[in-house]
Protein backbone atom coordinates (compact mmCIF):
# COMPACT_ATOMS: atom_id res chain seq x y z
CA UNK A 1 0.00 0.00 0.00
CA UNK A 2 1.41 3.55 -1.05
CA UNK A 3 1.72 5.97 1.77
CA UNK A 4 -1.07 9.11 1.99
CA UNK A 5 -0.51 11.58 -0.69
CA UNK A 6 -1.19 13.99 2.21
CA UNK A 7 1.86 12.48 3.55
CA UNK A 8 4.02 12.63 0.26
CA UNK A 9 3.17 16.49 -0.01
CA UNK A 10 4.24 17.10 3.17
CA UNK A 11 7.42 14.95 2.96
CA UNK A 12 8.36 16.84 -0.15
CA UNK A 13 8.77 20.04 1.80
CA UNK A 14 11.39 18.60 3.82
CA UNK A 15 14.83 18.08 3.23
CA UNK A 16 16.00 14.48 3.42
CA UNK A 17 12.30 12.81 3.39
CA UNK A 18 12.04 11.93 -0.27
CA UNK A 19 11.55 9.01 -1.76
CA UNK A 20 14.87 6.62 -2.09
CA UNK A 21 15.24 5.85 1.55
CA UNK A 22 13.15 4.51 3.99
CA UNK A 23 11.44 7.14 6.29
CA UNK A 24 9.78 6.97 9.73
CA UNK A 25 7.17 9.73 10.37
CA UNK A 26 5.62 10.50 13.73
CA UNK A 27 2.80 12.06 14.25
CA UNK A 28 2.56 13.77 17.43
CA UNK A 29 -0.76 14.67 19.58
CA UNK A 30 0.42 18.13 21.24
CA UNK A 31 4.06 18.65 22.54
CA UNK A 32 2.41 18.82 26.22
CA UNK A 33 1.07 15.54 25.40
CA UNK A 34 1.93 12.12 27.97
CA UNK A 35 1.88 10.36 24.23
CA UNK A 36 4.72 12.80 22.94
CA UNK A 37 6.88 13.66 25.26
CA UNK A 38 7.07 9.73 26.19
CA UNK A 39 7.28 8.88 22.23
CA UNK A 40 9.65 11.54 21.87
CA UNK A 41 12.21 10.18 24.10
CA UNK A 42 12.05 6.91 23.64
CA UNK A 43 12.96 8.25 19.45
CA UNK A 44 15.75 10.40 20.52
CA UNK A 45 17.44 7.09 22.38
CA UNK A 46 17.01 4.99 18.95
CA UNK A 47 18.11 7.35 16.68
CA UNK A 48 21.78 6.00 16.71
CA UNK A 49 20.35 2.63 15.38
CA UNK A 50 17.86 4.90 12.98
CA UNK A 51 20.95 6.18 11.41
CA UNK A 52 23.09 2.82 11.35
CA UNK A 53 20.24 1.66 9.30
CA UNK A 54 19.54 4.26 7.22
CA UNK A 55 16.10 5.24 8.36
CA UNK A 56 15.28 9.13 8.05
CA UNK A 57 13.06 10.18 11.26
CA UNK A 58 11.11 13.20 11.29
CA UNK A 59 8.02 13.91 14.25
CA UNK A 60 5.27 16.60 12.92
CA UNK A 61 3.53 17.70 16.32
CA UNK A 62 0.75 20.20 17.67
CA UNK A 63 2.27 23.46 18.89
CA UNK A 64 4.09 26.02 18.00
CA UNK A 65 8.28 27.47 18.06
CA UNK A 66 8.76 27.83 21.35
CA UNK A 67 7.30 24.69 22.17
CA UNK A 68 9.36 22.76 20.02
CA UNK A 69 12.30 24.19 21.38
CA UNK A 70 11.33 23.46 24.95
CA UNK A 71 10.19 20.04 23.47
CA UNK A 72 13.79 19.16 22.32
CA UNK A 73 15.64 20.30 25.42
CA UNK A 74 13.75 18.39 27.91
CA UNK A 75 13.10 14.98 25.73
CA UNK A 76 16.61 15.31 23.22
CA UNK A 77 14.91 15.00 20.75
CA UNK A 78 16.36 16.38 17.28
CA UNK A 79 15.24 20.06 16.88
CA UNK A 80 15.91 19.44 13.07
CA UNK A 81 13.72 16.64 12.90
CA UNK A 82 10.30 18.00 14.77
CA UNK A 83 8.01 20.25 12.67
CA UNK A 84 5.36 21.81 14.80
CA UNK A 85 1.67 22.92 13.54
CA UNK A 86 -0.59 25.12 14.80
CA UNK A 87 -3.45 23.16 13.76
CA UNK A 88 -4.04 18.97 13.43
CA UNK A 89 -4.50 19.54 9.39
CA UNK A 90 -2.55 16.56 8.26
CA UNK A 91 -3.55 14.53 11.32
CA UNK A 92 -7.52 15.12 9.95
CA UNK A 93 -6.04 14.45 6.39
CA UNK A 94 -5.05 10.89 7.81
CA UNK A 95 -7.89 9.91 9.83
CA UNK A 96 -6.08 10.28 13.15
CA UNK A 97 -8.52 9.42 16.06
CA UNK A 98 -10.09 13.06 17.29
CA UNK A 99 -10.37 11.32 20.86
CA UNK A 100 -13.86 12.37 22.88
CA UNK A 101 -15.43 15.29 21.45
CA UNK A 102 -18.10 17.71 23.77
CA UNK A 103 -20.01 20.35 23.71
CA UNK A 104 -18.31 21.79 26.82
CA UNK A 105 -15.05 21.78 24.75
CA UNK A 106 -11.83 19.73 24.92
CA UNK A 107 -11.00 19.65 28.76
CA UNK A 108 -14.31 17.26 29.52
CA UNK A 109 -13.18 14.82 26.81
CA UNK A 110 -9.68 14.51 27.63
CA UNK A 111 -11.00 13.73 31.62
CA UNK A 112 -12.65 11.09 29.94
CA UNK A 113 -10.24 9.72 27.91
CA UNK A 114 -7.92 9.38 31.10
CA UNK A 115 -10.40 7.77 32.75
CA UNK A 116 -10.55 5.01 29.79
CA UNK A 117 -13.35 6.20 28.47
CA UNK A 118 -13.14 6.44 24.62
CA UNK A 119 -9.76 5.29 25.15
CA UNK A 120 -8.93 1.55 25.20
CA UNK A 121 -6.17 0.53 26.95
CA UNK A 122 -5.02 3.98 29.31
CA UNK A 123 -5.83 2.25 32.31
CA UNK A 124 -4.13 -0.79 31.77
CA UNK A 125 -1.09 1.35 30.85
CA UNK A 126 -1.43 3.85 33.63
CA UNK A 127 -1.25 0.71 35.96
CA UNK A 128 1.72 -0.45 34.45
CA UNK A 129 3.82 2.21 35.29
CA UNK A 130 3.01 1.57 38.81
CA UNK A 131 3.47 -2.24 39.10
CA UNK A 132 6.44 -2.49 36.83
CA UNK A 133 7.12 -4.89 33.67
CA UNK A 134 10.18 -7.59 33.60
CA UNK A 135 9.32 -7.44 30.14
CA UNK A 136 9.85 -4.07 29.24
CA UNK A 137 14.00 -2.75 29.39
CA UNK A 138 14.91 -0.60 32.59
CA UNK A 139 14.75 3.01 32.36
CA UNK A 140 15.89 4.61 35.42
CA UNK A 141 19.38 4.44 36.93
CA UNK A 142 18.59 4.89 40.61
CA UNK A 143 20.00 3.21 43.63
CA UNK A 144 16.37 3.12 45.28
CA UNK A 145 14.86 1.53 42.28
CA UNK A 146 17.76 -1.32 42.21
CA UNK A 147 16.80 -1.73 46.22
CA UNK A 148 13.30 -2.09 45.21
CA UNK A 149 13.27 -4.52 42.47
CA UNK A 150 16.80 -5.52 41.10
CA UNK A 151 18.44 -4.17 37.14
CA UNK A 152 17.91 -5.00 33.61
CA UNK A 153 13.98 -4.55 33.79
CA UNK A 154 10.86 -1.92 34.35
CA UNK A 155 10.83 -2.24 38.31
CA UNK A 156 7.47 -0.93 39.95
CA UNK A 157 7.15 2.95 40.22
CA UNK A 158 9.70 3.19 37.50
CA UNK A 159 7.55 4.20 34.52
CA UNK A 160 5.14 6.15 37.01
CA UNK A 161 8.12 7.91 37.71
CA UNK A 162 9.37 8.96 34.03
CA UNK A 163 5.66 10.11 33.92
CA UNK A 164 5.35 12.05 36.80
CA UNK A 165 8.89 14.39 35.54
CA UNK A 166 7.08 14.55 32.45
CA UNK A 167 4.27 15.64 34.15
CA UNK A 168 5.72 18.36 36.10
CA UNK A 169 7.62 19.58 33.26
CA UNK A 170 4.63 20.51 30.97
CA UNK A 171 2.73 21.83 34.27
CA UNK A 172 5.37 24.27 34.72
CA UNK A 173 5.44 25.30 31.23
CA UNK A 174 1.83 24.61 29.99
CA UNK A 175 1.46 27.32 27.54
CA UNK A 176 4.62 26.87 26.09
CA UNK A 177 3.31 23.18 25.27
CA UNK A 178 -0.15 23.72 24.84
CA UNK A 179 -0.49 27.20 23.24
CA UNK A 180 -4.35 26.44 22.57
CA UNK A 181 -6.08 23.82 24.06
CA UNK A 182 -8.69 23.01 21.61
CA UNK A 183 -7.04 19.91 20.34
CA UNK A 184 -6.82 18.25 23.87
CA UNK A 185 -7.47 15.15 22.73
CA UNK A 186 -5.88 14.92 19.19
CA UNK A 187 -4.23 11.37 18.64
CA UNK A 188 -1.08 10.75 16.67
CA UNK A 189 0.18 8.03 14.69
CA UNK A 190 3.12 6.12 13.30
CA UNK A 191 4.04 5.38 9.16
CA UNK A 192 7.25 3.53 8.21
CA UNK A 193 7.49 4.05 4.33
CA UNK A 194 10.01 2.01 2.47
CA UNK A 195 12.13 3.58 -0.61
CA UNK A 196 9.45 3.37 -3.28
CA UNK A 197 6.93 5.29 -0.68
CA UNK A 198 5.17 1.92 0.00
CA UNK A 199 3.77 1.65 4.03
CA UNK A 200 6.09 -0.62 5.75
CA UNK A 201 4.23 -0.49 9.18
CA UNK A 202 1.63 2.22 10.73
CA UNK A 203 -0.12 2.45 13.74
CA UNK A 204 -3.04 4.95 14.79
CA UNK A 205 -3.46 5.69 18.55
CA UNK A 206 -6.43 4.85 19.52
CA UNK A 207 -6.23 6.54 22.97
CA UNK A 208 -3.83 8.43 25.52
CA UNK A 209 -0.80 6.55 26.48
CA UNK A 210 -1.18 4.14 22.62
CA UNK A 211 1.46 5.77 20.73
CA UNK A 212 2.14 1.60 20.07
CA UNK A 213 0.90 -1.20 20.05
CA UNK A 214 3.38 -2.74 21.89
CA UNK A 215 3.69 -0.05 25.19
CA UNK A 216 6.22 -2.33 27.05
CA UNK A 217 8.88 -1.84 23.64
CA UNK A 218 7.28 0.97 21.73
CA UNK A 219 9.84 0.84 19.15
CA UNK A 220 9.99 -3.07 18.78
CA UNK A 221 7.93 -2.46 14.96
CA UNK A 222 11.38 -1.21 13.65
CA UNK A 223 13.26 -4.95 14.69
CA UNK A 224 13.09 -5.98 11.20
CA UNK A 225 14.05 -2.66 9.09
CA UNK A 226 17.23 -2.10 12.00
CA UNK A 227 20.45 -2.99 10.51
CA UNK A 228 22.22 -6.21 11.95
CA UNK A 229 24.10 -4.51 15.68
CA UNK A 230 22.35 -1.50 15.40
């Protein structure tokens, strides 16, 4: 199947995102979002492998300048790979979930969605965070979490805890992240194209905290496209 044509147009614009090599384009939800600041880091770690294998990355997210600067410095994510928008246009041109819509506006619906409602799966994922997952790789490197639970895994609290800085972070700075809060809710997704502009993998969020279908290794999809030690 050929990638969007919204997508092509859009790729065209940007240096480095043609057709020839294989490109991985994320969709954000807004910067201030769980989904993207979580997304966002996890990208910034596996961008070393992205580049062994020759995969060009580039993140399109809800905001504005200064939020994709404050974006970058707190997740390290590539400034020169994040393009920001004012307005989910190429999200609606792709069919990205909306999340919970209401008449009282977008504050209402997100409550919802964080309390599962219109939004399979947050729960289950919230509670992860909390109980831990010796499935999913470690990501703190704290003394009290190695009391707690041991290395080499997600002990409990760990996740919670990448959450909760994540949380504070785009508290402190809301309107830098969120400079209008009507699209709350907005969902992202994920496309892999291949060289010819054929969809290697993609993935639409279906709620908050679903940037993948596989939360425990979000980026696991890319296992067969990484290069051999990447």
């Amino acid at each position: 199947m050929q990638a969007p044509a919204s997508l092509l147009q859009r790729l065209e614009a940007h240096s480095g995102m043609g057709p020839g090599r294989r490109r991985l384009v994320v969709l954000f939800p807004q910067l201030g979002d769980f989904d993207s600041l979580e997304y966002g880091q996890a990208l910034a770690a596996a961008l070393p492998h992205l580049e062994a294998s020759s995969i060009a990355l580039l993140a399109i997210g809800i905001g504005d300048e200064a939020g994709a600067e404050r974006f970058c410095q707190h997740t390290g994510f590539p400034r020169a790979r994040l393009e920001v928008d004012a307005e989910p246009d190429l999200h609606r041109q792709l069919g990205l979930y909306e999340g919970v819509r209401t008449p009282l506006g977008p504050w209402p619906g997100l409550l919802l969605m964080c309390a599962g409602i219109g939004s399979p799966g947050t729960l289950a994922e919230v509670l992860r965070g909390y109980t831990g997952d010796r499935t999913a790789p470690q990501r703190l490197q704290a003394p009290l979490f190695a009391l707690a639970g041991g290395e080499g895994f997600q002990r409990p609290f760990e996740l919670a805890t990448v959450r909760l800085r994540n949380m504070i972070e785009v508290l402190g700075h809301w309107r830098t992240y969120v400079p209008d809060d009507a699209h709350l809710t907005q969902r992202g997704g994920t496309f892999l194209l291949d060289a010819d502009d054929a969809i290697l993998y993609s993935h639409r969020d279906a709620g908050i905290l679903g940037f993948s279908a596989t939360m425990a290794r979000p980026l696991s999809f890319l296992d067969p496209y990484l290069a051999s030690g990447a």
